[in-house]
C-alpha atoms as a PDB file:
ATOM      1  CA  UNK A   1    -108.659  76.395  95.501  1.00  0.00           C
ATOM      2  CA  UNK A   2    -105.562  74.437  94.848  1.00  0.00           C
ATOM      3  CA  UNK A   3    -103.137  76.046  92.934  1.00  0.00           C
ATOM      4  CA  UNK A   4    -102.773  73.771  89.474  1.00  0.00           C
ATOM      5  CA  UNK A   5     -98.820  73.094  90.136  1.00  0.00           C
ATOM      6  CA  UNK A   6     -99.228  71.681  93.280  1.00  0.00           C
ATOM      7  CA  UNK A   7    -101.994  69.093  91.634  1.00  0.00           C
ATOM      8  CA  UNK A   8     -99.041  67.210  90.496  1.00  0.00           C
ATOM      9  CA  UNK A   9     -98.160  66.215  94.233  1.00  0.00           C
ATOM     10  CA  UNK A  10    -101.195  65.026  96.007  1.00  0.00           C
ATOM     11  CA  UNK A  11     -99.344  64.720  99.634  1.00  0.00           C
ATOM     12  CA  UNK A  12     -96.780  66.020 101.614  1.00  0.00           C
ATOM     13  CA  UNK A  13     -96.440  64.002 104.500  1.00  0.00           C
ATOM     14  CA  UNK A  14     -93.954  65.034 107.607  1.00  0.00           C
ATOM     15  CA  UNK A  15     -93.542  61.596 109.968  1.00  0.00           C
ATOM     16  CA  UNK A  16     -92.538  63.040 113.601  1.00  0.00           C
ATOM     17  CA  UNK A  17     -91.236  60.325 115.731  1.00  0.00           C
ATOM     18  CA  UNK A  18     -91.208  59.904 119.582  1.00  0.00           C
ATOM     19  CA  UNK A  19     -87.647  59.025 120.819  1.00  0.00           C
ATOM     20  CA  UNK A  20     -87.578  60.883 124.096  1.00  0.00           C
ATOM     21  CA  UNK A  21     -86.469  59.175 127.324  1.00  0.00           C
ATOM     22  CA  UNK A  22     -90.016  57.007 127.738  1.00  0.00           C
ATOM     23  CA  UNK A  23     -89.293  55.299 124.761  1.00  0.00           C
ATOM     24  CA  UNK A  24     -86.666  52.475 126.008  1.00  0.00           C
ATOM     25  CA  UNK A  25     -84.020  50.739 123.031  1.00  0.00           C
ATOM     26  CA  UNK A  26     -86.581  48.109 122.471  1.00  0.00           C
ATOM     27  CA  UNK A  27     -89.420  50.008 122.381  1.00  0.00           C
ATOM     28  CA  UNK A  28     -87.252  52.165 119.835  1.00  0.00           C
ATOM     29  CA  UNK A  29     -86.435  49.078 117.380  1.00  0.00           C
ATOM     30  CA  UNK A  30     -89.694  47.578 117.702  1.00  0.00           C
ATOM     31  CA  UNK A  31     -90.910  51.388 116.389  1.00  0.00           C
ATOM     32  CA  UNK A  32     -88.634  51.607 113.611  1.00  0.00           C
ATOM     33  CA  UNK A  33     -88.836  48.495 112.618  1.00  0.00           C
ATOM     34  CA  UNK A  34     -92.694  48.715 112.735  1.00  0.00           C
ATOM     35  CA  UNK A  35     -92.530  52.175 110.409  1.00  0.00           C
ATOM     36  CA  UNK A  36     -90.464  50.332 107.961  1.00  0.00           C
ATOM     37  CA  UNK A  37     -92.807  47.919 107.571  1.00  0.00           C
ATOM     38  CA  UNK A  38     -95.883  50.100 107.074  1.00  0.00           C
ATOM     39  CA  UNK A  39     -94.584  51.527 104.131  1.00  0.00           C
ATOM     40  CA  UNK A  40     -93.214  48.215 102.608  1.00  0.00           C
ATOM     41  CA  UNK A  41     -97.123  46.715 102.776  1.00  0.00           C
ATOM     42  CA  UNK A  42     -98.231  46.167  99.626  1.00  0.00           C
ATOM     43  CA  UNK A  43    -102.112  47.882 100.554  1.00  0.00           C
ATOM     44  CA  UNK A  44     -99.666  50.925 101.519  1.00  0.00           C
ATOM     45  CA  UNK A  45     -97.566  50.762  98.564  1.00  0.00           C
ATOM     46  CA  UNK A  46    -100.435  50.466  95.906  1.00  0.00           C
ATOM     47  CA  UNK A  47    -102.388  53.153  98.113  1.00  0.00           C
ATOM     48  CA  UNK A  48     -99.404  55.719  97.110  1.00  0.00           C
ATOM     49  CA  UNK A  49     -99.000  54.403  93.951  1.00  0.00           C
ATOM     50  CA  UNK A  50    -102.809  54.909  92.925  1.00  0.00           C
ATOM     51  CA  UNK A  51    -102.781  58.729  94.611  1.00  0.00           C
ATOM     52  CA  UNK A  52    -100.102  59.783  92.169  1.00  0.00           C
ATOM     53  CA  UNK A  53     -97.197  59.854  94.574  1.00  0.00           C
ATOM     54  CA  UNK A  54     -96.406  61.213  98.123  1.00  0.00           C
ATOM     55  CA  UNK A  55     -93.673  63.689  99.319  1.00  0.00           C
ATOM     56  CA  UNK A  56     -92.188  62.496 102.578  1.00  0.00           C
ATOM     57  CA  UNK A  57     -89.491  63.362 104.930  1.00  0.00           C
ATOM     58  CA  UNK A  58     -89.310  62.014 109.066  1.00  0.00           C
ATOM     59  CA  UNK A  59     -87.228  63.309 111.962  1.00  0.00           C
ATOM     60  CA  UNK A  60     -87.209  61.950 115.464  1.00  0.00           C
ATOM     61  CA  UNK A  61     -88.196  64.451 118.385  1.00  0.00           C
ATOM     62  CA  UNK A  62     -87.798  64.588 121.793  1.00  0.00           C
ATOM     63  CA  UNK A  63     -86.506  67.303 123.927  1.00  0.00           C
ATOM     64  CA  UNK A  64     -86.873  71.047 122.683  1.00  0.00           C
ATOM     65  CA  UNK A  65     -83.303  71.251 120.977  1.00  0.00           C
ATOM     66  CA  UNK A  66     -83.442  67.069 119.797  1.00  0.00           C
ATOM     67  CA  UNK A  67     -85.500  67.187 116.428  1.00  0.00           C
ATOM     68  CA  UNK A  68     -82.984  65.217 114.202  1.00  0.00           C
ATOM     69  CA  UNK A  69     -83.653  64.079 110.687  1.00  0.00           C
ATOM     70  CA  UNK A  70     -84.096  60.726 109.544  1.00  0.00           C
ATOM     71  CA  UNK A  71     -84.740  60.852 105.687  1.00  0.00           C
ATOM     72  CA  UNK A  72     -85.109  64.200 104.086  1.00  0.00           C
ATOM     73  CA  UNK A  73     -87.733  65.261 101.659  1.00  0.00           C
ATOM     74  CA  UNK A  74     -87.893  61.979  99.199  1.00  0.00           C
ATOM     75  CA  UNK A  75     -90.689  61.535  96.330  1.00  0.00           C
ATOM     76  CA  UNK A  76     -92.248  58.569  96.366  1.00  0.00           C
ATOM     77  CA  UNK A  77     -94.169  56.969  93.353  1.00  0.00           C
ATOM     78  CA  UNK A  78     -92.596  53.912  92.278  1.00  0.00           C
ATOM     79  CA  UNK A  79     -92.549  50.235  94.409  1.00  0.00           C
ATOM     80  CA  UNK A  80     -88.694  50.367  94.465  1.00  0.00           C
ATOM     81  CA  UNK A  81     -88.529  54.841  95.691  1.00  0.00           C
ATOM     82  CA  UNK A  82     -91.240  53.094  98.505  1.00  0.00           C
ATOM     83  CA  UNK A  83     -89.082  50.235  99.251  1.00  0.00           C
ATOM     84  CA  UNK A  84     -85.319  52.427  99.834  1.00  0.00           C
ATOM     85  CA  UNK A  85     -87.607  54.594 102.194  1.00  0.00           C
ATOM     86  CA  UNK A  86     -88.784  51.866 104.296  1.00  0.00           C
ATOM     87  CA  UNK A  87     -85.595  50.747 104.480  1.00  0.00           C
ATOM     88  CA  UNK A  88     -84.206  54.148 105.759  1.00  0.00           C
ATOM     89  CA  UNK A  89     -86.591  53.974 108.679  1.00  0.00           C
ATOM     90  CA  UNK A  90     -86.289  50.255 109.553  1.00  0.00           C
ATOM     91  CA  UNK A  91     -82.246  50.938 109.787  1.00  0.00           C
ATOM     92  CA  UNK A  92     -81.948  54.552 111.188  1.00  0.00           C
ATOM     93  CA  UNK A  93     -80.211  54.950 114.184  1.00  0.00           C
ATOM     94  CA  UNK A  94     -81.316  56.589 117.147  1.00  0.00           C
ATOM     95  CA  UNK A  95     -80.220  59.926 117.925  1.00  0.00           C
ATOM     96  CA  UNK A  96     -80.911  60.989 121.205  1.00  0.00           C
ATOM     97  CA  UNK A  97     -82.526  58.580 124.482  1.00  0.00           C
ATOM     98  CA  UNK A  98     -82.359  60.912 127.727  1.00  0.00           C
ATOM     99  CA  UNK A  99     -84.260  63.636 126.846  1.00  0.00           C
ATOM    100  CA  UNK A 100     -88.146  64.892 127.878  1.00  0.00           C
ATOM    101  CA  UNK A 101     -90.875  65.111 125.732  1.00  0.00           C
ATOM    102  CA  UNK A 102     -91.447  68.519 123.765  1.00  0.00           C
ATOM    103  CA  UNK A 103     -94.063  68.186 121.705  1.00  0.00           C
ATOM    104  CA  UNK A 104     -94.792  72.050 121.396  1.00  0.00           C
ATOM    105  CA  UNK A 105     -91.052  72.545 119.823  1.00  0.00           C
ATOM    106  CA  UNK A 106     -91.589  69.136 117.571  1.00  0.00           C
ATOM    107  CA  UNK A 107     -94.806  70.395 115.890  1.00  0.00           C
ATOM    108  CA  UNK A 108     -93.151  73.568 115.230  1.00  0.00           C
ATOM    109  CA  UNK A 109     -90.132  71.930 113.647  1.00  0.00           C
ATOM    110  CA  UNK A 110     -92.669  69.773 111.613  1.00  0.00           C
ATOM    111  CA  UNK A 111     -94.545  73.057 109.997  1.00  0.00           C
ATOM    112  CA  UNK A 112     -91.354  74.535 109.166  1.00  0.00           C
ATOM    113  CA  UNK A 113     -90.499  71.454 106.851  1.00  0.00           C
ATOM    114  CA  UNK A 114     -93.376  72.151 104.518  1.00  0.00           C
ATOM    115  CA  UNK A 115     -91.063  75.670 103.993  1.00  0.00           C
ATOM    116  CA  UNK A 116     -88.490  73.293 103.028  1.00  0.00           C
ATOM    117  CA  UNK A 117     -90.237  71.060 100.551  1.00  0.00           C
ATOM    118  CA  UNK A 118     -88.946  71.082  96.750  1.00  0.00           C
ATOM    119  CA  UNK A 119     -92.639  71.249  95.357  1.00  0.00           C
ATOM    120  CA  UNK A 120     -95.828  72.092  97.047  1.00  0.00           C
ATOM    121  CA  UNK A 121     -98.690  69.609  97.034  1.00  0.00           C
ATOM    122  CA  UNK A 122    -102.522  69.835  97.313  1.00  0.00           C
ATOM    123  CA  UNK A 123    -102.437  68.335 101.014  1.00  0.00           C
ATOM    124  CA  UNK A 124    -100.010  68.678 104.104  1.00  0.00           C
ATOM    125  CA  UNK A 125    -100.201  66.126 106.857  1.00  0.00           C
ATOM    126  CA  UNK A 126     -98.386  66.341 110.087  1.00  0.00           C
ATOM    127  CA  UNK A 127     -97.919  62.310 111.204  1.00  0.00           C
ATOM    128  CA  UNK A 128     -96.928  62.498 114.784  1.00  0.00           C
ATOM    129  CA  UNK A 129     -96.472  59.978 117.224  1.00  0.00           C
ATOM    130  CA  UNK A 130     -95.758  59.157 120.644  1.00  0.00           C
ATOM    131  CA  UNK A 131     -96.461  57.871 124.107  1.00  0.00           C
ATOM    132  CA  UNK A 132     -96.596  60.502 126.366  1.00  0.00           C
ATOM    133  CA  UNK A 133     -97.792  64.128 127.354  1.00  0.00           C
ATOM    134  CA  UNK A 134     -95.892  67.129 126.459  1.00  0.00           C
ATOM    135  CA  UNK A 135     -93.653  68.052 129.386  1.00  0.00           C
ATOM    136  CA  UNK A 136     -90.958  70.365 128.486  1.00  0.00           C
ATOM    137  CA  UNK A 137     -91.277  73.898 126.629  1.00  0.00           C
ATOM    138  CA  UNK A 138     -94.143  75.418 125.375  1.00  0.00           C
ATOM    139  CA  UNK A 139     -97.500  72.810 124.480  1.00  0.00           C
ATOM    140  CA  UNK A 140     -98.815  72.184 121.124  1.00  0.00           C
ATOM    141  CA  UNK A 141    -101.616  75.082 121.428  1.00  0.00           C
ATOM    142  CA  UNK A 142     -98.517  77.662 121.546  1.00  0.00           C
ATOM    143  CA  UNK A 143     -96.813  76.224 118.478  1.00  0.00           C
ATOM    144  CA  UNK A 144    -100.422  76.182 116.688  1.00  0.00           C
ATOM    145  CA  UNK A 145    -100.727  79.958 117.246  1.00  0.00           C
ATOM    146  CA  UNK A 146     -97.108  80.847 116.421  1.00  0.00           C
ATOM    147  CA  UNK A 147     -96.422  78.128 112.957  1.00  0.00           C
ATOM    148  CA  UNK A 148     -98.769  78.618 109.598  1.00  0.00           C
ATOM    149  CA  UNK A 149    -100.940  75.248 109.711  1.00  0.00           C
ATOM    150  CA  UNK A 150    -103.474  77.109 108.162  1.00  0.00           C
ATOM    151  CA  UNK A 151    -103.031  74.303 104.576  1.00  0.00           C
ATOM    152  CA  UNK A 152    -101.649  71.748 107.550  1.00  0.00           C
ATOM    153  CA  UNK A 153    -103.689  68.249 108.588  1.00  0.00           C
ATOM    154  CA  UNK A 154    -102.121  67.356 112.169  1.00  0.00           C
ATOM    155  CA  UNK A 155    -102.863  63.448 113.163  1.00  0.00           C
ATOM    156  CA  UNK A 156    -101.384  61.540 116.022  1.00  0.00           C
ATOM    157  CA  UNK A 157    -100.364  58.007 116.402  1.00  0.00           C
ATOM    158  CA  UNK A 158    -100.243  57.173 120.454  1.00  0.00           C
ATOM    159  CA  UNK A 159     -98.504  54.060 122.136  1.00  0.00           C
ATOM    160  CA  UNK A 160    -101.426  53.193 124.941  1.00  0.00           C
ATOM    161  CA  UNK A 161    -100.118  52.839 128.755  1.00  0.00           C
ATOM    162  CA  UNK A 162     -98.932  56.079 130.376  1.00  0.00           C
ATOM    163  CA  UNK A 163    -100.373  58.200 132.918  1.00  0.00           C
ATOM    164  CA  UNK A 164    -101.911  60.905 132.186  1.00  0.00           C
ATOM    165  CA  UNK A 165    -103.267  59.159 129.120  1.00  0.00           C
ATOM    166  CA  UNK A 166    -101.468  60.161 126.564  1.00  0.00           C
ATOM    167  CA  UNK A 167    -105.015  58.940 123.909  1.00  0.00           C
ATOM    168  CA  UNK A 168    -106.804  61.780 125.862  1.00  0.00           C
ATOM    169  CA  UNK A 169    -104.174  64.557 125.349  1.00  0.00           C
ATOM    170  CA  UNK A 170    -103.756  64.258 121.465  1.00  0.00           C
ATOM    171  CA  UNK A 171    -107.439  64.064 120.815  1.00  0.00           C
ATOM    172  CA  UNK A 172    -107.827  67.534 122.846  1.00  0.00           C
ATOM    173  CA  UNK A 173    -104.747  68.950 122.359  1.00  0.00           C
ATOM    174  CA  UNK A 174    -102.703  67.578 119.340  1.00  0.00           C
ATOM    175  CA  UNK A 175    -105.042  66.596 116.250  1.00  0.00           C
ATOM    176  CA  UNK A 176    -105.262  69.647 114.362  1.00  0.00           C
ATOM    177  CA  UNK A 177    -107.373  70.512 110.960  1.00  0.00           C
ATOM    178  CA  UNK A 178    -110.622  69.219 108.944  1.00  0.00           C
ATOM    179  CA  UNK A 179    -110.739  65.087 109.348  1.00  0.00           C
ATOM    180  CA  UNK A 180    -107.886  65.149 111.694  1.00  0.00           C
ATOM    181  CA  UNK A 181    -107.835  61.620 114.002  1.00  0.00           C
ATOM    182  CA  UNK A 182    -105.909  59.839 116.368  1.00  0.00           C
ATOM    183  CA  UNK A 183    -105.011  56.698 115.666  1.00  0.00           C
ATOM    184  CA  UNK A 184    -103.466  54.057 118.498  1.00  0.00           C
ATOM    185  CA  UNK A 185    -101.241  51.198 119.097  1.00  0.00           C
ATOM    186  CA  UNK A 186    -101.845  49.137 122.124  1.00  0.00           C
ATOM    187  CA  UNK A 187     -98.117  48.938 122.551  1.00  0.00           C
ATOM    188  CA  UNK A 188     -94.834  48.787 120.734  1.00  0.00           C
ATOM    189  CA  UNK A 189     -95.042  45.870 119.670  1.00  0.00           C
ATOM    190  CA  UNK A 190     -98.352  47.400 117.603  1.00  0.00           C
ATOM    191  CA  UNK A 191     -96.919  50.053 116.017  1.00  0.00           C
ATOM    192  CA  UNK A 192     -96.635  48.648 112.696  1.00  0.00           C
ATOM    193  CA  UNK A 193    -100.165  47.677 112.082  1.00  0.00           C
ATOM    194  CA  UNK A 194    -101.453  50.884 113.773  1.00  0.00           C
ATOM    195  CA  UNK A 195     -98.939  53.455 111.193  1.00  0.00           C
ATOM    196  CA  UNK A 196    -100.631  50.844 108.518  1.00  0.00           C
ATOM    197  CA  UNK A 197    -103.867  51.797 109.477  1.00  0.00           C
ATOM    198  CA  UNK A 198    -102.926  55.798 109.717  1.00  0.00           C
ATOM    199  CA  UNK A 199    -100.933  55.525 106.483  1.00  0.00           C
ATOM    200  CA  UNK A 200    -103.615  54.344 104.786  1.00  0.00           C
ATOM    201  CA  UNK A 201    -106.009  56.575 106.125  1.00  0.00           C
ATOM    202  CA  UNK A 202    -103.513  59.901 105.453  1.00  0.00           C
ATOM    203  CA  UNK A 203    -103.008  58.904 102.095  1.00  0.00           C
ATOM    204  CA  UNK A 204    -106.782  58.733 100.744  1.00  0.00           C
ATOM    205  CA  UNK A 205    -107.470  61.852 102.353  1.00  0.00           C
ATOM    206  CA  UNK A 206    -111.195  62.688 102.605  1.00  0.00           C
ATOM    207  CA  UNK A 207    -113.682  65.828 101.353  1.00  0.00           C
ATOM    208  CA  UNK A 208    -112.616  67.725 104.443  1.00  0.00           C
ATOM    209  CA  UNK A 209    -108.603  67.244 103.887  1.00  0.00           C
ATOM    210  CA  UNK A 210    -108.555  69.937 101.429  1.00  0.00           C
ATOM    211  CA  UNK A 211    -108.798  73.032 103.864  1.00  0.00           C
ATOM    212  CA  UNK A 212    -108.358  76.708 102.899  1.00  0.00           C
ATOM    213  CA  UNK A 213    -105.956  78.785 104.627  1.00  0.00           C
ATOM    214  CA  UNK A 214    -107.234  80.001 107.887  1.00  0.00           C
ATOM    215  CA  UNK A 215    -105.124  82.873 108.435  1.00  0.00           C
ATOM    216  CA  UNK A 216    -102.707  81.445 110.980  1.00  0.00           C
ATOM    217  CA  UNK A 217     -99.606  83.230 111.260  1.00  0.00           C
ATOM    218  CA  UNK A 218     -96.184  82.181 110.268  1.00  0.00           C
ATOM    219  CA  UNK A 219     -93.072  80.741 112.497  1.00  0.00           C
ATOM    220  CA  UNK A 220     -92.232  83.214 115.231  1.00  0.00           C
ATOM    221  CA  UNK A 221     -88.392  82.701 116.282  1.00  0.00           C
ATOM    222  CA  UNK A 222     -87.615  79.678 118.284  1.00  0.00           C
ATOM    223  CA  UNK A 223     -85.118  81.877 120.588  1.00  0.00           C
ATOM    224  CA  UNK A 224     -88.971  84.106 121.554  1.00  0.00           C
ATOM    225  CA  UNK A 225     -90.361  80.746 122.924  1.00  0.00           C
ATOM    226  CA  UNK A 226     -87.474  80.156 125.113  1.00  0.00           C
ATOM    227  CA  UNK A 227     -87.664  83.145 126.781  1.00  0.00           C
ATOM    228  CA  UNK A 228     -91.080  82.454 127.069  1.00  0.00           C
ATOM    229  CA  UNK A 229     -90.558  79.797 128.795  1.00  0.00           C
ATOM    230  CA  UNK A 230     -87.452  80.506 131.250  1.00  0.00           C
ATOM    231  CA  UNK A 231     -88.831  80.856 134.802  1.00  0.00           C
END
């Protein structure tokens, strides 16, 4: 059962962004740009409005040390709360571009936000995104046994064209929890109207959103993955 004080916050939503080396300076802007615009749609807007409000924070990911925030946790229930956000993401700046892609580390970083959120809230969504397979540190099954998702919705949004297909990989590997999907953009240039799409979808939520706790344990010490994984 949901705990009555978190009834007041509907969502918390955790927007994981792909800026590892794959993803060139355009592909970057046209990503950004495309995020900011998602949330400044008026079907998005009235969609948060009408839930009662969503908790939100984003970082940008790449290699296992580059998880850098972009906004931090920011309640959003009014058009003009919706439109400053948008504009965070549309005019970040990128923090890192040479680094591979750790999606293992970035998962973990997104559970231990929800740690960090001012209020707790009836749902938790992980929104990650990217274009490429995990290849650096430990994969997304090891930070799945080592974080507490056990309240946590995990969904992907993939950018289409890489080898191994990235589509494949999240739907086995990434999506995580009751009515978790993929979502996909056929390329950059896409992103926008795909994180619509996903947005949309996140926000409504569905009968299987609200999961019980599962019994998942909680964060293990980044420091015990890395010796893990040193050959």
């Amino acid at each position: 059962m949901v705990p009555l004080a978190a009834m007041a916050c509907p969502l918390a939503l955790v927007l994981a962004i792909d800026v590892s080396s794959s993803v060139d300076a355009s592909d970057y802007r046209l990503q950004m740009r495309g995020l900011g615009e998602a949330f400044e749609d008026r079907e998005v807007v009235d969609a948060i409005i009408s839930n009662g409000g969503v908790l939100v924070t984003a970082f940008e990911w790449s290699g296992r040390n580059q998880q850098v925030p972009i906004a931090d946790w920011t309640w959003l229930e009014t058009p003009a709360a919706v439109q400053t956000f948008a504009d965070r993401l549309a005019g970040a700046s990128r923090s890192h571009h040479r680094f591979p892609t750790a999606l293992g580390y970035a998962l973990g970083h997104a559970a231990i936000q929800f740690n960090r959120a001012p209020r707790a809230c009836a749902r938790q969504v992980v929104d990650v995104s990217g274009d490429g397979v995990n290849n650096e540190g430990f994969p997304p099954a090891s930070a799945y046994r080592a974080f507490d998702f056990s309240r946590t919705t995990v969904n992907g949004l993939v950018i289409r064209g890489a080898d191994p297909d990235p589509v494949a990989y999240y739907r086995e590997t990434v999506i995580r929890g009751p009515g978790a999907f993929v979502e996909t953009a056929e390329s950059f240039a896409d992103y926008g109207t795909a994180m619509k799409r996903k947005l949309l979808r996140e926000i409504a939520g569905n009968a299987f959103a609200r999961n019980k706790p599962q019994g998942v344990p909680r964060a293990v010490a980044y420091r015990q993955f890395r010796r893990e994984d040193a050959p």
